[in-house]
PDB file of N, CA and C in Angstrom:
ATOM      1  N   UNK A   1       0.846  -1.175   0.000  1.00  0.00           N
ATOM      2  CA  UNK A   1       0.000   0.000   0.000  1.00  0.00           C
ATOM      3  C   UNK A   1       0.893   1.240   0.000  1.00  0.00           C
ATOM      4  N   UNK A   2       0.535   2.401  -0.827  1.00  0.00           N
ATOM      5  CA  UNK A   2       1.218   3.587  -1.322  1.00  0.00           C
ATOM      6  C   UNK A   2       1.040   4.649   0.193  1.00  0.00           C
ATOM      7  N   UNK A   3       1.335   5.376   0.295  1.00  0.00           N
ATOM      8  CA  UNK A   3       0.644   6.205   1.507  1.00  0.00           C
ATOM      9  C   UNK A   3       0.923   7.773   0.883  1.00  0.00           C
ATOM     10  N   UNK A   4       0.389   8.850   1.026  1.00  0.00           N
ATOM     11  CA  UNK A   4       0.489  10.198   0.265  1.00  0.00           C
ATOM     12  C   UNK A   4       0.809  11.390   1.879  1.00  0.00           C
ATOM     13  N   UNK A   5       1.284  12.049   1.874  1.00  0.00           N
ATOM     14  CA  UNK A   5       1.283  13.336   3.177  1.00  0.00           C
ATOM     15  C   UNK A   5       0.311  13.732   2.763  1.00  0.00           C
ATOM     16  N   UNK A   6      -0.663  14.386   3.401  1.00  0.00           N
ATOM     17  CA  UNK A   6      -2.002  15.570   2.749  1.00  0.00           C
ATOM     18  C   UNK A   6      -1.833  16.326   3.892  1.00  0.00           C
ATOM     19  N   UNK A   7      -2.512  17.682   4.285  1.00  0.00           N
ATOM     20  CA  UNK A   7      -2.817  18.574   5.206  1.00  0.00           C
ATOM     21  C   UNK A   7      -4.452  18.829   5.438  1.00  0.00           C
ATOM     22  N   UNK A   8      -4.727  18.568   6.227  1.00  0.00           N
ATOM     23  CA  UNK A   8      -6.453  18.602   6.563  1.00  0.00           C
ATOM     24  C   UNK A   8      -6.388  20.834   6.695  1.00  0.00           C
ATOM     25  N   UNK A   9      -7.732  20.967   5.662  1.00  0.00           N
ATOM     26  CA  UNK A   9      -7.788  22.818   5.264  1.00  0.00           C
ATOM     27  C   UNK A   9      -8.568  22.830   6.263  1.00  0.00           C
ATOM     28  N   UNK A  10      -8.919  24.317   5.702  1.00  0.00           N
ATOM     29  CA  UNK A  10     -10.413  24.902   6.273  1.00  0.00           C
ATOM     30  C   UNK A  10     -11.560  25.203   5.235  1.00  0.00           C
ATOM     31  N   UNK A  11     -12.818  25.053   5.461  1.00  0.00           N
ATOM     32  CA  UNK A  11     -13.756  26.059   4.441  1.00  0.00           C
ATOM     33  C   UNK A  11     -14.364  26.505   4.820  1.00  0.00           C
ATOM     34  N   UNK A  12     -14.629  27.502   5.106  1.00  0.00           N
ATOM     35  CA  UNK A  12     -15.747  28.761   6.066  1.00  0.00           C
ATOM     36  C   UNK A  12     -17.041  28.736   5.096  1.00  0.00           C
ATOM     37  N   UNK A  13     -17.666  29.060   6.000  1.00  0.00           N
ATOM     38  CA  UNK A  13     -19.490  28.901   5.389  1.00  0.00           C
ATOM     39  C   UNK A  13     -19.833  30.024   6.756  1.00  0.00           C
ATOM     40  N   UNK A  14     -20.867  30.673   5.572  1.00  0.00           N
ATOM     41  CA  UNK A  14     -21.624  32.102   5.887  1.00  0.00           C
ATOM     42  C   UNK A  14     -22.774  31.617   6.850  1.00  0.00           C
ATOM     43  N   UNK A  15     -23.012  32.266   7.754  1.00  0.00           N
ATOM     44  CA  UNK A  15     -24.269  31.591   8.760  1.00  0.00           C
ATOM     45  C   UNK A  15     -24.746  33.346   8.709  1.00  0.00           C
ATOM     46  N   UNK A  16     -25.358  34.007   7.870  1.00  0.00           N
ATOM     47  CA  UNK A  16     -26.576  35.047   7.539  1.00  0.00           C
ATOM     48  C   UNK A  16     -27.526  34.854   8.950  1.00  0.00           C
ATOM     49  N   UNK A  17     -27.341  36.267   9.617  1.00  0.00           N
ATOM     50  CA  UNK A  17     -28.543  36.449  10.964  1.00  0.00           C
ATOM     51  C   UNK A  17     -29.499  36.870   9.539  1.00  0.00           C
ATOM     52  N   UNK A  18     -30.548  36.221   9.709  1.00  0.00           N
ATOM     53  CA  UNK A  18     -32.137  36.637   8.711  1.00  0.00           C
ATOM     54  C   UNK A  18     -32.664  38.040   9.615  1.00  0.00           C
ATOM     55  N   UNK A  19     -32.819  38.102  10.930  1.00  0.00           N
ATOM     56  CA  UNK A  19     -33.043  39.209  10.996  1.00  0.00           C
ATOM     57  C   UNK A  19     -32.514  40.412  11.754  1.00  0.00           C
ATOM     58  N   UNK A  20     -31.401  40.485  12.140  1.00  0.00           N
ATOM     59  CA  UNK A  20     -30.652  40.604  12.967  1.00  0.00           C
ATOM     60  C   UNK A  20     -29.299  41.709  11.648  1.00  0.00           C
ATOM     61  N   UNK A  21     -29.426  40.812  10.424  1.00  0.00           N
ATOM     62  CA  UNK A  21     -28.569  41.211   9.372  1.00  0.00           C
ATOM     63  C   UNK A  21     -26.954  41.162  10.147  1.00  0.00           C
ATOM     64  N   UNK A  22     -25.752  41.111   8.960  1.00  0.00           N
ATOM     65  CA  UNK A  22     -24.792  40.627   9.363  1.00  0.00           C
ATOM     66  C   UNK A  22     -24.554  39.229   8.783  1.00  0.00           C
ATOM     67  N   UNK A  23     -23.224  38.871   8.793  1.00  0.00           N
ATOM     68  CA  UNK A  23     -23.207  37.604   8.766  1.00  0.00           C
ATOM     69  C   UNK A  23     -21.794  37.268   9.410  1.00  0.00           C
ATOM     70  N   UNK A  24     -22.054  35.608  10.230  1.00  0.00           N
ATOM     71  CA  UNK A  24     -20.720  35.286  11.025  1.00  0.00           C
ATOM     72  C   UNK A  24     -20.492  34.084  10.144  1.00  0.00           C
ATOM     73  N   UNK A  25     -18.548  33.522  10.308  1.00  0.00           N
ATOM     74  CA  UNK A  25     -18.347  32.859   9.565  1.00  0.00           C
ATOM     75  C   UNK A  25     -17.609  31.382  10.661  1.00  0.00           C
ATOM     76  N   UNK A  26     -18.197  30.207  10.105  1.00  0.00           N
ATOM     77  CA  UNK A  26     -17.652  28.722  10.606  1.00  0.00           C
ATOM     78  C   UNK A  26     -16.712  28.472   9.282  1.00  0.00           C
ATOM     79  N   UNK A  27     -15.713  27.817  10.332  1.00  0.00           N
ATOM     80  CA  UNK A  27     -14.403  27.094   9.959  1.00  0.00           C
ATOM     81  C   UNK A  27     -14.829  26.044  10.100  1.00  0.00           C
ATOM     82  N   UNK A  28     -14.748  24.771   9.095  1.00  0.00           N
ATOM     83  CA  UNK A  28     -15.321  23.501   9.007  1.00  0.00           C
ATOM     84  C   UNK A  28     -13.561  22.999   8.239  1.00  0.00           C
ATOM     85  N   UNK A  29     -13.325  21.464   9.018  1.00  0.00           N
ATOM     86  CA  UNK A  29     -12.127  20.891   8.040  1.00  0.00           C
ATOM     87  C   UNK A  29     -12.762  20.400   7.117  1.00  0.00           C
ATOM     88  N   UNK A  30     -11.545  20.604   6.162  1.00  0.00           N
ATOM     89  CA  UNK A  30     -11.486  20.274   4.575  1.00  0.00           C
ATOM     90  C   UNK A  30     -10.758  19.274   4.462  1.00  0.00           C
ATOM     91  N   UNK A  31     -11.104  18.183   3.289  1.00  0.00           N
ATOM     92  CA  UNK A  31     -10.013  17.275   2.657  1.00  0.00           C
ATOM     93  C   UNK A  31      -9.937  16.958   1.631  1.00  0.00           C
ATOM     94  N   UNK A  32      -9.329  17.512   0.688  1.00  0.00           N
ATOM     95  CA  UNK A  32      -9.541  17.385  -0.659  1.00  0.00           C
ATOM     96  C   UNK A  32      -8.214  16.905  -1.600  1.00  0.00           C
ATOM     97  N   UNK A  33      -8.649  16.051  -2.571  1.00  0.00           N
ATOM     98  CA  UNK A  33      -7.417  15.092  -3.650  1.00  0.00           C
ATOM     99  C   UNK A  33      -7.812  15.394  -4.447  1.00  0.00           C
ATOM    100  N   UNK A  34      -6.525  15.663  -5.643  1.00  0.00           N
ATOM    101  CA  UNK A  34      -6.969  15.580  -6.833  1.00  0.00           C
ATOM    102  C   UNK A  34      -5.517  15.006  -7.537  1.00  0.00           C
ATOM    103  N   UNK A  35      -5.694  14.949  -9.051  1.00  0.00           N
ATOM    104  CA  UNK A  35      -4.132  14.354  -9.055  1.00  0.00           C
ATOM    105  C   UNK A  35      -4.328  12.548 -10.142  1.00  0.00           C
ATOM    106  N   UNK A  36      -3.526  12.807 -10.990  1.00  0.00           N
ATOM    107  CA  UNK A  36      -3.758  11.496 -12.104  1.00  0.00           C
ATOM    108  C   UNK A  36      -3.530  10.218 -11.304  1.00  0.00           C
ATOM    109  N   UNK A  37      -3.157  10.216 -10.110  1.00  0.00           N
ATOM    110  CA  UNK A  37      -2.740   9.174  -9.299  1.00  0.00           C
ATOM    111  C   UNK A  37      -3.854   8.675  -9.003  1.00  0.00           C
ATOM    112  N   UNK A  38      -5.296   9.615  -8.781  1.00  0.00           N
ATOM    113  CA  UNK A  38      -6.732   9.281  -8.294  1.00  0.00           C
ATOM    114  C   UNK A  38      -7.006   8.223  -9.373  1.00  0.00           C
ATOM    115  N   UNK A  39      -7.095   8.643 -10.756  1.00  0.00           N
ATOM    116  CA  UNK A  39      -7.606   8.054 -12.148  1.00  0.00           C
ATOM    117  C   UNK A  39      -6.919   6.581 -12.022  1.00  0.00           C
ATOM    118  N   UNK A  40      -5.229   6.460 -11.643  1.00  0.00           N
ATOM    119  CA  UNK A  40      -4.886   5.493 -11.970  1.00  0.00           C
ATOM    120  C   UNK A  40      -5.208   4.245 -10.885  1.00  0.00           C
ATOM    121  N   UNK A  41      -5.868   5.058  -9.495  1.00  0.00           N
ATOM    122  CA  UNK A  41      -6.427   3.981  -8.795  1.00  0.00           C
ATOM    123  C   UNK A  41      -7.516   3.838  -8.958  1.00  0.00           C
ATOM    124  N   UNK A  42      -8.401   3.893 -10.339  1.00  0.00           N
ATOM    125  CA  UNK A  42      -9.398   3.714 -10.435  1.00  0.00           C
ATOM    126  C   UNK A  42     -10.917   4.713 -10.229  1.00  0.00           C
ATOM    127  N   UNK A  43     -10.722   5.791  -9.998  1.00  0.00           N
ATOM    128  CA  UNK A  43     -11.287   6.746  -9.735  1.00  0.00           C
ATOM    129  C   UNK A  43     -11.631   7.786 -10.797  1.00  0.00           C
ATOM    130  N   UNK A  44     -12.294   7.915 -11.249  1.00  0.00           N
ATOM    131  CA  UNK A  44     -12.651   8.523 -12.413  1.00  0.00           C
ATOM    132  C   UNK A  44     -13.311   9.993 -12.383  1.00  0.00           C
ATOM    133  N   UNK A  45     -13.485  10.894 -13.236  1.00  0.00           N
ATOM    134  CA  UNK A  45     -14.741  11.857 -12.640  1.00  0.00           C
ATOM    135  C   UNK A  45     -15.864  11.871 -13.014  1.00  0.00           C
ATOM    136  N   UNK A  46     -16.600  11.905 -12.506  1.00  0.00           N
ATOM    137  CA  UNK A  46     -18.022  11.651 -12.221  1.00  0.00           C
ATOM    138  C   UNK A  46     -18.697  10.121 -11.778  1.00  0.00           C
ATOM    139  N   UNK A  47     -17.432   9.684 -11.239  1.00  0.00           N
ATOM    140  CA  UNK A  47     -17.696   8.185 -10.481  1.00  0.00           C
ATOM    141  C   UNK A  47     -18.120   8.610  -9.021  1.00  0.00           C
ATOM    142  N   UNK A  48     -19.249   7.854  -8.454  1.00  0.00           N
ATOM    143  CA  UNK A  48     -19.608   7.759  -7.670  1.00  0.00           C
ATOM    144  C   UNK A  48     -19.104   7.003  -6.082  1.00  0.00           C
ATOM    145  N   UNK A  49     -18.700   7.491  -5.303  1.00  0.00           N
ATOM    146  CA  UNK A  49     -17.823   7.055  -4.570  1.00  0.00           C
ATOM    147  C   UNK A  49     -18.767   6.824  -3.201  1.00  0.00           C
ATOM    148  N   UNK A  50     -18.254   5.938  -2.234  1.00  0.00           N
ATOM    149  CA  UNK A  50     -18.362   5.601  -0.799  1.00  0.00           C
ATOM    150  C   UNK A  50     -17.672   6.286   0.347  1.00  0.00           C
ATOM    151  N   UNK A  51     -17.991   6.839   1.542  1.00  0.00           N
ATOM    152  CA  UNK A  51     -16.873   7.062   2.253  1.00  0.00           C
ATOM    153  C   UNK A  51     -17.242   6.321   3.591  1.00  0.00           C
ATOM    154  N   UNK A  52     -16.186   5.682   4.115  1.00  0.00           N
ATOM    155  CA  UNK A  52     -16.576   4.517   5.218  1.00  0.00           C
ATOM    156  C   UNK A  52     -15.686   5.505   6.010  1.00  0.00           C
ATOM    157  N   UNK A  53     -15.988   5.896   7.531  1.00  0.00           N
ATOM    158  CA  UNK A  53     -15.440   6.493   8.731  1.00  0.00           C
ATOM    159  C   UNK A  53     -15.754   5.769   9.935  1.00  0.00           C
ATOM    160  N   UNK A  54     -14.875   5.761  10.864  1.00  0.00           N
ATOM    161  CA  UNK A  54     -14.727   5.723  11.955  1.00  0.00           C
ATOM    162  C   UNK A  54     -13.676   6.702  12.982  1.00  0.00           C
ATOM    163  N   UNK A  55     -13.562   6.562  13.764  1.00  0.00           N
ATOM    164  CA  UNK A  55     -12.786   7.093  14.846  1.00  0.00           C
ATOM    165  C   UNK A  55     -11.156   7.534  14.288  1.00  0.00           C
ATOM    166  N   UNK A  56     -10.719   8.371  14.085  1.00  0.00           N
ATOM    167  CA  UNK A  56      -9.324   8.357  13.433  1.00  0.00           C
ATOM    168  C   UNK A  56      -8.833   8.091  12.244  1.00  0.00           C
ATOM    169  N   UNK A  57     -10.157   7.414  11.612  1.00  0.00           N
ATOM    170  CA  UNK A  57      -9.996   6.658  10.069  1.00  0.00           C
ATOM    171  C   UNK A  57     -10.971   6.558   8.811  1.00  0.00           C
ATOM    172  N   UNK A  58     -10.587   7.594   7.628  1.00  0.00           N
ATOM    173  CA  UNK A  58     -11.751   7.382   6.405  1.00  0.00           C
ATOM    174  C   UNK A  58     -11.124   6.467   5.551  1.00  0.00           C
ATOM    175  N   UNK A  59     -11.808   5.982   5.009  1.00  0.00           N
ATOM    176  CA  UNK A  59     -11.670   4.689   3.648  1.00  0.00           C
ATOM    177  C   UNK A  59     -12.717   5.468   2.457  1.00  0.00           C
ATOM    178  N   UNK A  60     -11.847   5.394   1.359  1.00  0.00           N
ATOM    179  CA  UNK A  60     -12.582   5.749  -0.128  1.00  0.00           C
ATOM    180  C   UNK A  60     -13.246   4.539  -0.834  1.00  0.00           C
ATOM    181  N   UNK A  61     -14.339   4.432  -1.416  1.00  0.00           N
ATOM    182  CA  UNK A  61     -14.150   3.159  -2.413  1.00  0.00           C
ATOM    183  C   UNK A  61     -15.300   3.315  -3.655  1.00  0.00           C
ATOM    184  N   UNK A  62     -15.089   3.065  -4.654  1.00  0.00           N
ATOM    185  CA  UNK A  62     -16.354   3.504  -5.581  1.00  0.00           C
ATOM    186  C   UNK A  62     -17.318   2.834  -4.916  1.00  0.00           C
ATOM    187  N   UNK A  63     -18.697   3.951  -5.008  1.00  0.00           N
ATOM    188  CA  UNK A  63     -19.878   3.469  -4.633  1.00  0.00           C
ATOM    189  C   UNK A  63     -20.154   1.830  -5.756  1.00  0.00           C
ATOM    190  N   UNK A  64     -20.743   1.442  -4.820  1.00  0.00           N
ATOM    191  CA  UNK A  64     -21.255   0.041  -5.322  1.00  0.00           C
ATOM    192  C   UNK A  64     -22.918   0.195  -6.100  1.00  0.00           C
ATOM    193  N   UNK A  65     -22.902  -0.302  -7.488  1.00  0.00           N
ATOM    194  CA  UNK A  65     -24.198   0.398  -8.547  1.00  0.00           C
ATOM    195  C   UNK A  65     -25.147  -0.898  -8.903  1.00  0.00           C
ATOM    196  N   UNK A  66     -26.333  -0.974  -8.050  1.00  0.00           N
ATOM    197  CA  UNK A  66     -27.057  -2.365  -8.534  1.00  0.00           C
ATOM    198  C   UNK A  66     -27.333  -2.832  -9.901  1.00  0.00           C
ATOM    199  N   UNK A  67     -27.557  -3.632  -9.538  1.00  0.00           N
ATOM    200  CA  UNK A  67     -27.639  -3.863 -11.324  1.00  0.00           C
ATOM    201  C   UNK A  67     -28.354  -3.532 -12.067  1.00  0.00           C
ATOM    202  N   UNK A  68     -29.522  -3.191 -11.608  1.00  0.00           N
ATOM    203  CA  UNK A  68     -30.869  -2.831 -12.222  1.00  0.00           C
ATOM    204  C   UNK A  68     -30.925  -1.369 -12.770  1.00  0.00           C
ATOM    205  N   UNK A  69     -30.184  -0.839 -11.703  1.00  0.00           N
ATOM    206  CA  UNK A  69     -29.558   0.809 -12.391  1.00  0.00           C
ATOM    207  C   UNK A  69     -28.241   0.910 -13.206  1.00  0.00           C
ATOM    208  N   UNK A  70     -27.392   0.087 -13.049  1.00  0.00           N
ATOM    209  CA  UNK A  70     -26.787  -0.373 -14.305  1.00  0.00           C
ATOM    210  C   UNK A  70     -27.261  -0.560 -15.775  1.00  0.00           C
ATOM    211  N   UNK A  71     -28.345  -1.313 -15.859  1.00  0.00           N
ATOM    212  CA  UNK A  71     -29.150  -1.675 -17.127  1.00  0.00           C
ATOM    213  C   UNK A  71     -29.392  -0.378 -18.156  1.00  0.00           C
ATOM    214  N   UNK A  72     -29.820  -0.034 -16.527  1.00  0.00           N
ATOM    215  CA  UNK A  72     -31.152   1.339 -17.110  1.00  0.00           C
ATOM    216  C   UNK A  72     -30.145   2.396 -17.891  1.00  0.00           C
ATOM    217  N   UNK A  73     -28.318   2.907 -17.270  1.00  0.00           N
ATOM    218  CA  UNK A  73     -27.567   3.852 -17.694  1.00  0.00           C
ATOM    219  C   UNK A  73     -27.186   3.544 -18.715  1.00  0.00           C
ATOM    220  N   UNK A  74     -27.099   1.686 -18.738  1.00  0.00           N
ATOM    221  CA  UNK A  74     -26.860   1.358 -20.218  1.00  0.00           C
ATOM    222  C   UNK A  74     -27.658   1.335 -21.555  1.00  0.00           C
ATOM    223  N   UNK A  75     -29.324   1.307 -21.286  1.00  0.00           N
ATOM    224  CA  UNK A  75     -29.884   1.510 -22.277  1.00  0.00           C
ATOM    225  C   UNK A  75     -29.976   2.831 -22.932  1.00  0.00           C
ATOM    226  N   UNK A  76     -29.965   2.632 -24.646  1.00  0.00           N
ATOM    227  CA  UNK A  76     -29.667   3.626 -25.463  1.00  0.00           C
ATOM    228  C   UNK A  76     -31.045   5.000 -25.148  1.00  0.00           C
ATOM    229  N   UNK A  77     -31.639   6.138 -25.429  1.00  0.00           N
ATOM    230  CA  UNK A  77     -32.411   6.709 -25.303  1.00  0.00           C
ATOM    231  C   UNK A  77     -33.219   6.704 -26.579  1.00  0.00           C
ATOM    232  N   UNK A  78     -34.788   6.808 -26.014  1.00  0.00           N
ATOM    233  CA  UNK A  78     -36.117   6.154 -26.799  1.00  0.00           C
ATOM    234  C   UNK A  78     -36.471   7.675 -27.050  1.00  0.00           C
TER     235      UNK A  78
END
């Protein structure tokens, strides 16, 4: 298994008083990849992905696509 350094960001989001006017701002962590290394593990864009968490630990994995909605993306348009 490969392992990468990353740095966990920030992204602030506007919380608007409705009547009060003003607005205050939250710091929320960020984690974001990008990078041909994603593609070559299989990751594509506009693939649908999983994220499994626990305590100290996220896991990526393409979302899993039943079959029946499989069919349907594969049939041609009527």
């Amino acid at each position: 298994m490969k392992t990468k350094q990353m740095k966990v960001l920030y992204a602030s989001r506007s919380n608007s008083k409705r009547y009060t006017g003003g607005n205050t701002y939250t710091c929320t962590p960020k984690i974001s990849m990008e990078g041909k290394w994603l593609e070559e593990l299989g990751f594509h864009i506009g693939d649908a992905i999983q994220v499994f968490y626990e305590d100290n630990c996220i896991r990526i994995a393409p979302a899993m696509v039943c079959e029946e909605q499989a069919q349907y993306e594969a049939e041609p348009d009527r």
